[in-house]
C-alpha atoms as a PDB file:
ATOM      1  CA  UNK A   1     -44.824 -29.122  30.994  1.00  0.00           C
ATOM      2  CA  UNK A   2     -42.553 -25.933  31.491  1.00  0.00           C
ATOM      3  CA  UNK A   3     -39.984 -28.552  33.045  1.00  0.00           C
ATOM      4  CA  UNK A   4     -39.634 -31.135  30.532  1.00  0.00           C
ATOM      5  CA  UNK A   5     -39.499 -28.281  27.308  1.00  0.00           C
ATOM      6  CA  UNK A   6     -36.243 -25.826  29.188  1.00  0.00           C
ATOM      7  CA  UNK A   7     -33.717 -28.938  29.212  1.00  0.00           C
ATOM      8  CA  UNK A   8     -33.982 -29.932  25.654  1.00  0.00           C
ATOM      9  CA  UNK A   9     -33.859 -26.253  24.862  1.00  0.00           C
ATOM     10  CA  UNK A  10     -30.659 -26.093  26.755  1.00  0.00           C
ATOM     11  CA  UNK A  11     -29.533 -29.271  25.237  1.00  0.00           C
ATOM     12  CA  UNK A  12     -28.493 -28.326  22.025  1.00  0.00           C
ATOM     13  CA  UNK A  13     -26.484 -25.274  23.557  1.00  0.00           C
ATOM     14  CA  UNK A  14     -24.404 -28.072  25.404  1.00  0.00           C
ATOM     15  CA  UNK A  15     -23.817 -30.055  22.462  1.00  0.00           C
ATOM     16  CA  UNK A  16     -22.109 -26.789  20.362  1.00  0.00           C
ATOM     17  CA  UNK A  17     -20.821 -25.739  22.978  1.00  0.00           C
ATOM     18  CA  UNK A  18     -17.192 -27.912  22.925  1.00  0.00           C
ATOM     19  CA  UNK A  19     -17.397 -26.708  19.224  1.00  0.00           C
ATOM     20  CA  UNK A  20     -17.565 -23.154  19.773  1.00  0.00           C
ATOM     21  CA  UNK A  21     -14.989 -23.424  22.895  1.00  0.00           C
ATOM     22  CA  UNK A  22     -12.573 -25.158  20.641  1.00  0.00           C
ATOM     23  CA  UNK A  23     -12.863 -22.455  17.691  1.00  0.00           C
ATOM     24  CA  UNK A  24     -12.755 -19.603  20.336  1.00  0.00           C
ATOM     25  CA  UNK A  25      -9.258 -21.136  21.485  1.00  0.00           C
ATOM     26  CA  UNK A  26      -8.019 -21.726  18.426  1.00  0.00           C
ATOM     27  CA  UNK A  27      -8.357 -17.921  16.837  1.00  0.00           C
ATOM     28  CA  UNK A  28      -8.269 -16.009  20.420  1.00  0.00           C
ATOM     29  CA  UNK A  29      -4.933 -17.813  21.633  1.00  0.00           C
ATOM     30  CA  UNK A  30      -2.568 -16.455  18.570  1.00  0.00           C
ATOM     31  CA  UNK A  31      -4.848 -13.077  18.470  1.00  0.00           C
ATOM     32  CA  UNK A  32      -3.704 -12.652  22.679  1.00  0.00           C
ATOM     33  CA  UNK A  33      -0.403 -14.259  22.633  1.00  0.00           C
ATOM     34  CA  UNK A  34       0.568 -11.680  19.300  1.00  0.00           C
ATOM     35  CA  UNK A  35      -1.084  -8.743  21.378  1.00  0.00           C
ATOM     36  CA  UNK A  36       1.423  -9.700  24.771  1.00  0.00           C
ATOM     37  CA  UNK A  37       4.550 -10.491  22.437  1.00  0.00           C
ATOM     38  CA  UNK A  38       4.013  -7.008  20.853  1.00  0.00           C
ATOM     39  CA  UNK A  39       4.646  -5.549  24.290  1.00  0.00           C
ATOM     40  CA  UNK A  40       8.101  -7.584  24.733  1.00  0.00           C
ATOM     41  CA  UNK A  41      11.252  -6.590  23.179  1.00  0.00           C
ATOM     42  CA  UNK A  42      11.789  -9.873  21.655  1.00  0.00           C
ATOM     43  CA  UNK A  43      14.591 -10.347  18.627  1.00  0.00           C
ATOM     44  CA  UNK A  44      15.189 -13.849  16.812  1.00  0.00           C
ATOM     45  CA  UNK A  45      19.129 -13.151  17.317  1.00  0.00           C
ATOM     46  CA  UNK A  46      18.810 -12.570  20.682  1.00  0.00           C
ATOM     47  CA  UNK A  47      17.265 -14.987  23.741  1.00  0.00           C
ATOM     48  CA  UNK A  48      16.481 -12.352  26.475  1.00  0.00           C
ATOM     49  CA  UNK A  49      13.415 -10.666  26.459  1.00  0.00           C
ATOM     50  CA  UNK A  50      12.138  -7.503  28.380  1.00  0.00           C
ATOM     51  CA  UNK A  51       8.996  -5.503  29.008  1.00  0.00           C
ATOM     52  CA  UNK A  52       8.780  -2.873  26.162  1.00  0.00           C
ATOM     53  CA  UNK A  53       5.439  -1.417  26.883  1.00  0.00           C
ATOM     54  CA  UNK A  54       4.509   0.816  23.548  1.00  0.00           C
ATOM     55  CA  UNK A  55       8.147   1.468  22.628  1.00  0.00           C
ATOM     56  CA  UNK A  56       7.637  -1.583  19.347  1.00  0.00           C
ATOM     57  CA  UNK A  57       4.394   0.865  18.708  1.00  0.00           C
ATOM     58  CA  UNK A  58       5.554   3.995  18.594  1.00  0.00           C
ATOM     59  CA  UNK A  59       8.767   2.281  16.585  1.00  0.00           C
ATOM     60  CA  UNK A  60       6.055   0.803  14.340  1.00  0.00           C
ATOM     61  CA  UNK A  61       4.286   3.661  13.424  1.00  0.00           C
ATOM     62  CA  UNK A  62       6.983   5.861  12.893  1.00  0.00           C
ATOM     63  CA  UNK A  63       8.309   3.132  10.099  1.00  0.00           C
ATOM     64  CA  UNK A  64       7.168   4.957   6.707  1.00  0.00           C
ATOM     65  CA  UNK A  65       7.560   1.506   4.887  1.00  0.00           C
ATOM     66  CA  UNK A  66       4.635   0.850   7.190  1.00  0.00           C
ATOM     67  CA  UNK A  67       2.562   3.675   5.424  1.00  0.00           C
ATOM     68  CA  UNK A  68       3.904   2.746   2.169  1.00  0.00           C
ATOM     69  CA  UNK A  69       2.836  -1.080   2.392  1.00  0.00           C
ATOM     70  CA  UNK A  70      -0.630  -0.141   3.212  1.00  0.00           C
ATOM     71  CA  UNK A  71      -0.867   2.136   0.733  1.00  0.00           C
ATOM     72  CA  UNK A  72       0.336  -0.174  -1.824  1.00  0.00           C
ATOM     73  CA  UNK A  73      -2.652  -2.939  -0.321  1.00  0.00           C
ATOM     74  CA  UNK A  74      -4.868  -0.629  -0.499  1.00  0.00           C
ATOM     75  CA  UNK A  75      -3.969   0.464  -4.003  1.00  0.00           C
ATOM     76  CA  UNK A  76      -4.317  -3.049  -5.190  1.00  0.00           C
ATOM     77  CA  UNK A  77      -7.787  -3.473  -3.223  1.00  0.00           C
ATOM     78  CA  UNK A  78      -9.262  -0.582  -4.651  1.00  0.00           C
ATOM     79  CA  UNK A  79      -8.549  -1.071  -8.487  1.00  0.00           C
ATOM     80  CA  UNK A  80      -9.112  -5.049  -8.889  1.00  0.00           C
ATOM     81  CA  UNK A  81     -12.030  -5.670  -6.599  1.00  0.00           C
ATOM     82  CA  UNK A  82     -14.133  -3.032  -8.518  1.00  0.00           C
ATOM     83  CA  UNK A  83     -12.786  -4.857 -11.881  1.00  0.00           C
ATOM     84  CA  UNK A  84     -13.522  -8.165 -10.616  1.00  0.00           C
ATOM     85  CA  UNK A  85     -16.999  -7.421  -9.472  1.00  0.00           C
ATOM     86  CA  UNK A  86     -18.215  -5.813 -12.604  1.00  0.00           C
ATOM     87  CA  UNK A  87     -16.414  -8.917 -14.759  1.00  0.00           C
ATOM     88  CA  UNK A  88     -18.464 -11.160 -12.449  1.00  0.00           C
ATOM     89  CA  UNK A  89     -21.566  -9.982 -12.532  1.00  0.00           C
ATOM     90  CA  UNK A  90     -21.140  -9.805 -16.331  1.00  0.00           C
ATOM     91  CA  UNK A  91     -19.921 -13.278 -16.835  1.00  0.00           C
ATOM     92  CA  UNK A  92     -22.832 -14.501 -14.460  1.00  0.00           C
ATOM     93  CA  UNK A  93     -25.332 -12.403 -16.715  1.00  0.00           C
ATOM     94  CA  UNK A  94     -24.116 -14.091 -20.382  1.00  0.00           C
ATOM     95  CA  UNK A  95     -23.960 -17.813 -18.354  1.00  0.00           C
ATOM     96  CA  UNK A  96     -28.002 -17.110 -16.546  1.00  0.00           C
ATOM     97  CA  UNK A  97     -29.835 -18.522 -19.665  1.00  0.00           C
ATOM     98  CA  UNK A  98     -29.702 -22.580 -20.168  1.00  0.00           C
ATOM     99  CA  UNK A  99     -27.316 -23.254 -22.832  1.00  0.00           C
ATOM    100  CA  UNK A 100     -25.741 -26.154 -24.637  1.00  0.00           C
ATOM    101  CA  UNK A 101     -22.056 -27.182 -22.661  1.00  0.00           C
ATOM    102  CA  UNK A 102     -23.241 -23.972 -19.693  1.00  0.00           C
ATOM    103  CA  UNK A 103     -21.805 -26.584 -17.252  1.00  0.00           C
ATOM    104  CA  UNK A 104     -18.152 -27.720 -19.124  1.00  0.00           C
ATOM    105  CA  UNK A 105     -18.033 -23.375 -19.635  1.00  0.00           C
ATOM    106  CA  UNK A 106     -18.282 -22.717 -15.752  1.00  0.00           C
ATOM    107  CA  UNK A 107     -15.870 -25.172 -14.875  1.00  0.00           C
ATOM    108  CA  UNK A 108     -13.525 -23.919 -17.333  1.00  0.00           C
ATOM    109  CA  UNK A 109     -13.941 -20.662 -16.048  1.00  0.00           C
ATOM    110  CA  UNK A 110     -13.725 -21.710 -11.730  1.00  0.00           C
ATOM    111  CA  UNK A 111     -10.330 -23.469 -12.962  1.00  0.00           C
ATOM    112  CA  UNK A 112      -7.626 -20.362 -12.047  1.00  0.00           C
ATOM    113  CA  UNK A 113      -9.663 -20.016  -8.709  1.00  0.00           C
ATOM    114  CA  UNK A 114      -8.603 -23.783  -7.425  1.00  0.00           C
ATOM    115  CA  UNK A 115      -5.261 -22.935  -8.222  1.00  0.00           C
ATOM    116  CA  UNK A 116      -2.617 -22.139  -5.521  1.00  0.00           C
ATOM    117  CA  UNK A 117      -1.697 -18.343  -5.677  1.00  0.00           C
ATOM    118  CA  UNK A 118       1.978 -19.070  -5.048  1.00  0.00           C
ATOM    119  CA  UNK A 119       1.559 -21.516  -8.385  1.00  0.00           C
ATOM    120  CA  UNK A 120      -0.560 -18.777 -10.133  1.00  0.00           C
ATOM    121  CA  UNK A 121       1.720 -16.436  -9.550  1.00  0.00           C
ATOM    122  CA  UNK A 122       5.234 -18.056 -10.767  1.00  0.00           C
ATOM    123  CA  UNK A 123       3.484 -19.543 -13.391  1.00  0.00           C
ATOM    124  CA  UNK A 124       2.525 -15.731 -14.410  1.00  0.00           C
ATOM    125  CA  UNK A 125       6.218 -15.056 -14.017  1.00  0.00           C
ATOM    126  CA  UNK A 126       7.328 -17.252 -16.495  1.00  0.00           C
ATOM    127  CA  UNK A 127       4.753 -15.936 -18.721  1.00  0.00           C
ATOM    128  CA  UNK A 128       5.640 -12.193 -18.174  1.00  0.00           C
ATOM    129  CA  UNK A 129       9.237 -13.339 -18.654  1.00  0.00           C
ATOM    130  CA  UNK A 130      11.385 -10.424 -21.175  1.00  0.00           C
ATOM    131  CA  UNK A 131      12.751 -13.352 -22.843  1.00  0.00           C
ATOM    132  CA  UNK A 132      11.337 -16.441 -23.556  1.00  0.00           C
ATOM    133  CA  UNK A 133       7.934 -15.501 -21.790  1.00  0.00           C
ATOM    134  CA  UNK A 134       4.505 -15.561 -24.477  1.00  0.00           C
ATOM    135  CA  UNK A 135       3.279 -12.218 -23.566  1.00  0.00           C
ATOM    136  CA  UNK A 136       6.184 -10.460 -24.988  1.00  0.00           C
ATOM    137  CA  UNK A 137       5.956 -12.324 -28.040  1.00  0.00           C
ATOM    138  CA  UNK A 138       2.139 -11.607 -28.270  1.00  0.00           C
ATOM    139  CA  UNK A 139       3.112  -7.455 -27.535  1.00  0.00           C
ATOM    140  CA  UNK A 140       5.705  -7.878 -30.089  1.00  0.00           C
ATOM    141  CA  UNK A 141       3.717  -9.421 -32.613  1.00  0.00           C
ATOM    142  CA  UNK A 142       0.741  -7.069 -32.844  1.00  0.00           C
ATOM    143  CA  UNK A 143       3.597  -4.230 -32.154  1.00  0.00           C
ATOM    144  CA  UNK A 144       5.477  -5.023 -35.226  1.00  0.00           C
ATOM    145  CA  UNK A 145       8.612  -4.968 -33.461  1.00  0.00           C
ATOM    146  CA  UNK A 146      10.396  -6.643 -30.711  1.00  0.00           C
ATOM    147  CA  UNK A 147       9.216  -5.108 -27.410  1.00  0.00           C
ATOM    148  CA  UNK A 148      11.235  -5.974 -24.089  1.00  0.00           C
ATOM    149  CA  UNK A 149       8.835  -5.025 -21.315  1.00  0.00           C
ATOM    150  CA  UNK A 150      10.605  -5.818 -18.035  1.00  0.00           C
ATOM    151  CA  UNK A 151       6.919  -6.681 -15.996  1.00  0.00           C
ATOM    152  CA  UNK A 152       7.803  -7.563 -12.684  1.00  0.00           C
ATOM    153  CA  UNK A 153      10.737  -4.766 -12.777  1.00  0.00           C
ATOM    154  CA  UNK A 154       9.288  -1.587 -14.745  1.00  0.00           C
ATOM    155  CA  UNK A 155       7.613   0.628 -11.737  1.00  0.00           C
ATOM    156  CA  UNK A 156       5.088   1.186 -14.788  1.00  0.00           C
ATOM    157  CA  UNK A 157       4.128  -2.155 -15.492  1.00  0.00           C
ATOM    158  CA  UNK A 158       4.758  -4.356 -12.428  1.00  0.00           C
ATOM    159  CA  UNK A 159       0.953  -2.999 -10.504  1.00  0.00           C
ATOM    160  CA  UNK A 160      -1.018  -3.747 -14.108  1.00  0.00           C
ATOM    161  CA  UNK A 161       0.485  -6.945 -14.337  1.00  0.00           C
ATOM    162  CA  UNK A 162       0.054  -7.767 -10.750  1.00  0.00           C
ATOM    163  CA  UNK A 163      -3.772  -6.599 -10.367  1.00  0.00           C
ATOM    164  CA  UNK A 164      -3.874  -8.854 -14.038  1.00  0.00           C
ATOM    165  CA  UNK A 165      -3.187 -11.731 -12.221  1.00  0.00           C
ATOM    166  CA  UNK A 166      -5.709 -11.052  -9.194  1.00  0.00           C
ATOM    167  CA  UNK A 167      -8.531 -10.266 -11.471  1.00  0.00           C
ATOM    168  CA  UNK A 168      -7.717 -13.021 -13.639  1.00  0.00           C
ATOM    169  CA  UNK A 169      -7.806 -15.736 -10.751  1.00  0.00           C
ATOM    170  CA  UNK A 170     -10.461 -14.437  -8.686  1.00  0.00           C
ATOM    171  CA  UNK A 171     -12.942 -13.378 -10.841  1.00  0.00           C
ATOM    172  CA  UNK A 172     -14.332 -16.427 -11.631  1.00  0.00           C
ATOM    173  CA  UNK A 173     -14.961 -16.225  -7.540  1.00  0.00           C
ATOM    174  CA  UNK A 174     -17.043 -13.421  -7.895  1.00  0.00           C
ATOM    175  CA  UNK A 175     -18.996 -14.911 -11.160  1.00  0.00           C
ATOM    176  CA  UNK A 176     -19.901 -17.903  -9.127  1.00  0.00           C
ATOM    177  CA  UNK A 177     -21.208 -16.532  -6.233  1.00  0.00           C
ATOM    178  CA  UNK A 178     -23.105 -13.931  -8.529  1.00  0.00           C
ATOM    179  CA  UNK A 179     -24.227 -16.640 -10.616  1.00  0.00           C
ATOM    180  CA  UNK A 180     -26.003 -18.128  -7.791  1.00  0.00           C
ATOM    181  CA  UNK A 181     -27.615 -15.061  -6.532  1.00  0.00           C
ATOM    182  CA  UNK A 182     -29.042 -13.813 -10.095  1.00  0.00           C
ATOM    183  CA  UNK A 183     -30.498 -17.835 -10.827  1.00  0.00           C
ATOM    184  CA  UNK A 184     -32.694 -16.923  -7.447  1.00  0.00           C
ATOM    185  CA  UNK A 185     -33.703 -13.556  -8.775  1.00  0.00           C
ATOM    186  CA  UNK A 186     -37.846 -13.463  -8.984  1.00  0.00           C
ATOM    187  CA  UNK A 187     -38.422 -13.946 -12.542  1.00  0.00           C
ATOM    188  CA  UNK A 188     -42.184 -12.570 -12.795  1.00  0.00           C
ATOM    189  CA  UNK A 189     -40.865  -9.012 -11.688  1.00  0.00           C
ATOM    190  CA  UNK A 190     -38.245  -8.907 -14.906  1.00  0.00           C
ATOM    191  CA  UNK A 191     -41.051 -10.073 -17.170  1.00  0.00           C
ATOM    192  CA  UNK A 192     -43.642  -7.499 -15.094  1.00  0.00           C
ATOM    193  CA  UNK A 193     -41.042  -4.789 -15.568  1.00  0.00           C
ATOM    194  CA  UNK A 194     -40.416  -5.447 -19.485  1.00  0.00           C
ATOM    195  CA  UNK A 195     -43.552  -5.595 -19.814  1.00  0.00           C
ATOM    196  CA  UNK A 196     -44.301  -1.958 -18.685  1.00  0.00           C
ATOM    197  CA  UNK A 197     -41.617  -0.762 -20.874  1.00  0.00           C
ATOM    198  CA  UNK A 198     -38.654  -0.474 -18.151  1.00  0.00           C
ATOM    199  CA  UNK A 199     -35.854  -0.812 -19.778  1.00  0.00           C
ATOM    200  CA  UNK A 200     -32.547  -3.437 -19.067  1.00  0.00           C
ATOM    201  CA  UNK A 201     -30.554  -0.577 -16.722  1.00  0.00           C
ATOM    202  CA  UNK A 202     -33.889   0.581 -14.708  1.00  0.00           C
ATOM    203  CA  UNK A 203     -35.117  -3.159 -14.171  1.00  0.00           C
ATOM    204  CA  UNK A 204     -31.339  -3.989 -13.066  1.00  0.00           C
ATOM    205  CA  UNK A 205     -31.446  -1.197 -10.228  1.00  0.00           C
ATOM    206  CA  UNK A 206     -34.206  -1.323  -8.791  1.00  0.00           C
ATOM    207  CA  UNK A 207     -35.082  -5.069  -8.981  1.00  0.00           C
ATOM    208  CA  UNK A 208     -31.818  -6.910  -9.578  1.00  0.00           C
ATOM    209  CA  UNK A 209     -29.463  -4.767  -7.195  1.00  0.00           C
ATOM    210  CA  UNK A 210     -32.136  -4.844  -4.457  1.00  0.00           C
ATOM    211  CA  UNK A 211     -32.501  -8.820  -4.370  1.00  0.00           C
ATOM    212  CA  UNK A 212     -28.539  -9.811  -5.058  1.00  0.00           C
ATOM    213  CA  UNK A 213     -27.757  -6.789  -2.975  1.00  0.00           C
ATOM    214  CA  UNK A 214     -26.768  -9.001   0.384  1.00  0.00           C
ATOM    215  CA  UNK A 215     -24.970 -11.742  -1.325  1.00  0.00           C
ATOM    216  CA  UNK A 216     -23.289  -9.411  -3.238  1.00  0.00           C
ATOM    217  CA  UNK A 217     -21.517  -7.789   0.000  1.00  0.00           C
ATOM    218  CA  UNK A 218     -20.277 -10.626   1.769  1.00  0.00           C
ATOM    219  CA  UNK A 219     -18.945 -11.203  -1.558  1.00  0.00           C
ATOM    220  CA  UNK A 220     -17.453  -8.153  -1.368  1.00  0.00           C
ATOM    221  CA  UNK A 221     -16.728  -8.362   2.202  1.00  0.00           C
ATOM    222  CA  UNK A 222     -14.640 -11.693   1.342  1.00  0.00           C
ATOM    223  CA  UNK A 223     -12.617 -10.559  -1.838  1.00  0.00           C
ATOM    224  CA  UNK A 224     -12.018  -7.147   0.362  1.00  0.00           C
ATOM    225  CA  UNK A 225     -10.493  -8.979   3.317  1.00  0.00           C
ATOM    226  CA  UNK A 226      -8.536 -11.260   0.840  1.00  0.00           C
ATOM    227  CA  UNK A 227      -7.390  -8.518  -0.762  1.00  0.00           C
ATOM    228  CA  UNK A 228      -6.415  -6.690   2.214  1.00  0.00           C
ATOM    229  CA  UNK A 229      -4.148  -9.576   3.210  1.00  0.00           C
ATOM    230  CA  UNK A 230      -2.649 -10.435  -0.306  1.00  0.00           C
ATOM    231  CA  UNK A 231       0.821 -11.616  -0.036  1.00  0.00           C
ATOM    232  CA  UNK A 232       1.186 -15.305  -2.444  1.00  0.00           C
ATOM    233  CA  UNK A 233       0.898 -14.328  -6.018  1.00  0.00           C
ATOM    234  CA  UNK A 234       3.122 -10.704  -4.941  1.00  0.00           C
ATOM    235  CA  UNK A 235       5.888 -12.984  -3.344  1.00  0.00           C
ATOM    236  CA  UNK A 236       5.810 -14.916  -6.514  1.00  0.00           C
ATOM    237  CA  UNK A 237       5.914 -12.301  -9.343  1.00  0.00           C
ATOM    238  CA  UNK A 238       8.129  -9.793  -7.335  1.00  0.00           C
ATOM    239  CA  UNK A 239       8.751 -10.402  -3.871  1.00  0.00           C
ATOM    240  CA  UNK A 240       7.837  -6.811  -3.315  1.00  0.00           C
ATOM    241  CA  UNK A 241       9.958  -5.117  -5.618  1.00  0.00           C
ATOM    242  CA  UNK A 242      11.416  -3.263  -7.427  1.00  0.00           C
ATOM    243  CA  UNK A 243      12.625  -2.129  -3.748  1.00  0.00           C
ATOM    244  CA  UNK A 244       9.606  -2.084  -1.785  1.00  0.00           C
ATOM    245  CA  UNK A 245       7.263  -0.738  -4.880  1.00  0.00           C
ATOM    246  CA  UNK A 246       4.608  -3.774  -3.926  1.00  0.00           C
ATOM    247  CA  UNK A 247       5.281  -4.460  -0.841  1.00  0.00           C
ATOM    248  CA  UNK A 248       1.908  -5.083   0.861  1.00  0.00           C
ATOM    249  CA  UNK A 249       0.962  -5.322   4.268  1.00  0.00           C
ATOM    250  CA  UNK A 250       1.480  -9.218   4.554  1.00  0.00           C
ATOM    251  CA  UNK A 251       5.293  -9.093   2.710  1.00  0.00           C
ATOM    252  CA  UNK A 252       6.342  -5.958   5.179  1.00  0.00           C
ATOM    253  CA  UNK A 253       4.939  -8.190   7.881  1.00  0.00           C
ATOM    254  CA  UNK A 254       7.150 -11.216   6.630  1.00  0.00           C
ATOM    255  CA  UNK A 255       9.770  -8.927   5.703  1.00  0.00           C
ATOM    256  CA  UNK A 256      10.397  -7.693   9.367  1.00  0.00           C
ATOM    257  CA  UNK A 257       9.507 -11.082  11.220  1.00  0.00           C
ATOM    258  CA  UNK A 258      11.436 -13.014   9.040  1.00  0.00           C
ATOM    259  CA  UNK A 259      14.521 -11.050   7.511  1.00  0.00           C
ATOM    260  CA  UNK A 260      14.731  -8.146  10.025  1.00  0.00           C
ATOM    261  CA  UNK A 261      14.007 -10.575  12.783  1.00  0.00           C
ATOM    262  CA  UNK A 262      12.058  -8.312  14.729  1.00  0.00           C
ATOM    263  CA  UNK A 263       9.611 -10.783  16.244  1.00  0.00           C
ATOM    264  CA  UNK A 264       7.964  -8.218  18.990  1.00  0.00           C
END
């Protein structure tokens, strides 16, 4: 009996196991070949190559524009995913109850997150043009006088209008994935709870938080990561400007590969 059970067991390991070989190769083979080439003293204008050891390293790390670029992604990271979040779970709240049209709403709101970031964000250029772009005209309107705000140019105004755009295309990311936690959210405990006299806040921490809690983090976890590695809708509004102002971790990485040729 023992036999006949331990091979189909082992069965099903065989048949992912091509699967999980094949992903393995595919993400471990650029991760190790990056890793050797970062020991080699490689440059696009040049064909010979030499052992480095940690001389790129040490080159690296000594590169404030390295320091600034992080600081920049983190900047970004730390202002719009707390924005976004809140937004989210907000939106999600107002769209829980069964409404006329609830469905035609959602997809409205999903629409900026199908959209390319690279499109997002030169179609947010246009808009945050001086000139002809709306914005300005709205600003100017409710100003009472014409107001030329440079956007992607003024060091004051390129990082709202930048974290603007993020928030604007990826919180509808957040309100989805919220939405679908809170619509699984035991009912009879909110009704138990108003019904003792807790009120909306005390009911939301101790019996909303607790049971959207893990789908809320990888949520987090996601947007973080994305975050981390932003580099589409930047390129597009300012290419990392004025100077190096926005430049991220992912445009000083292009930056050095692909204009400095430093490959290594």
């Amino acid at each position: 009996m023992t036999a006949a059970v331990h091979p189909d067991r082992n069965f099903k390991y065989w048949l992912v196991a091509p699967a999980i070989f094949l992903l393995l190769l595919i993400g471990l083979f650029p991760l190790i070949y990056s890793l050797v080439v970062s020991f080699m003293r490689i440059d696009m204008m040049d064909t010979d190559t030499s052992f480095a050891g940690l001389y790129n390293y040490a080159n690296l790390f000594k590169d404030a524009r390295l320091w600034w670029s992080l600081a920049h992604t983190l900047l970004i990271t730390v202002i719009a995913l707390p924005i976004e979040l809140i937004l989210g779970l907000a939106m999600a709240y107002l769209f829980l109850e069964r409404m006329p049209g609830r469905q035609l709403f959602v997809a409205l709101l999903v629409l900026p997150t199908i959209i390319s970031p690279i499109v997002a964000g030169a179609t947010w250029r246009l808009l945050f043009d001086n000139r002809y772009g709306p914005i300005n005209q709205i600003v100017s309107f409710f100003a009472g006088e014409r107001m030329d705000l440079l956007w992607t140019i003024n060091p004051n105004l390129v990082y709202p209008a930048i974290i603007f755009c993020e928030i604007w295309q990826w919180t509808p990311f957040m309100f989805l994935i919220l939405l679908a936690a809170l619509s699984n959210v035991d009912k009879s405990q909110l009704e138990a709870a108003e019904i003792d006299g807790a009120r909306f806040w005390r009911s939301f921490r101790y019996i909303v938080v607790p049971a959207i809690w893990p789908v809320m983090a990888i949520a987090i976890l996601i947007r973080g990561l994305d975050l981390f590695r932003i580099f589409d809708i930047i390129w597009a509004l300012t290419q990392g400007g004025p100077g190096t102002m926005t430049e991220t971790i992912s445009i000083y990485t292009y930056n050095q590969g692909f204009k400095q040729f430093e490959t290594s």
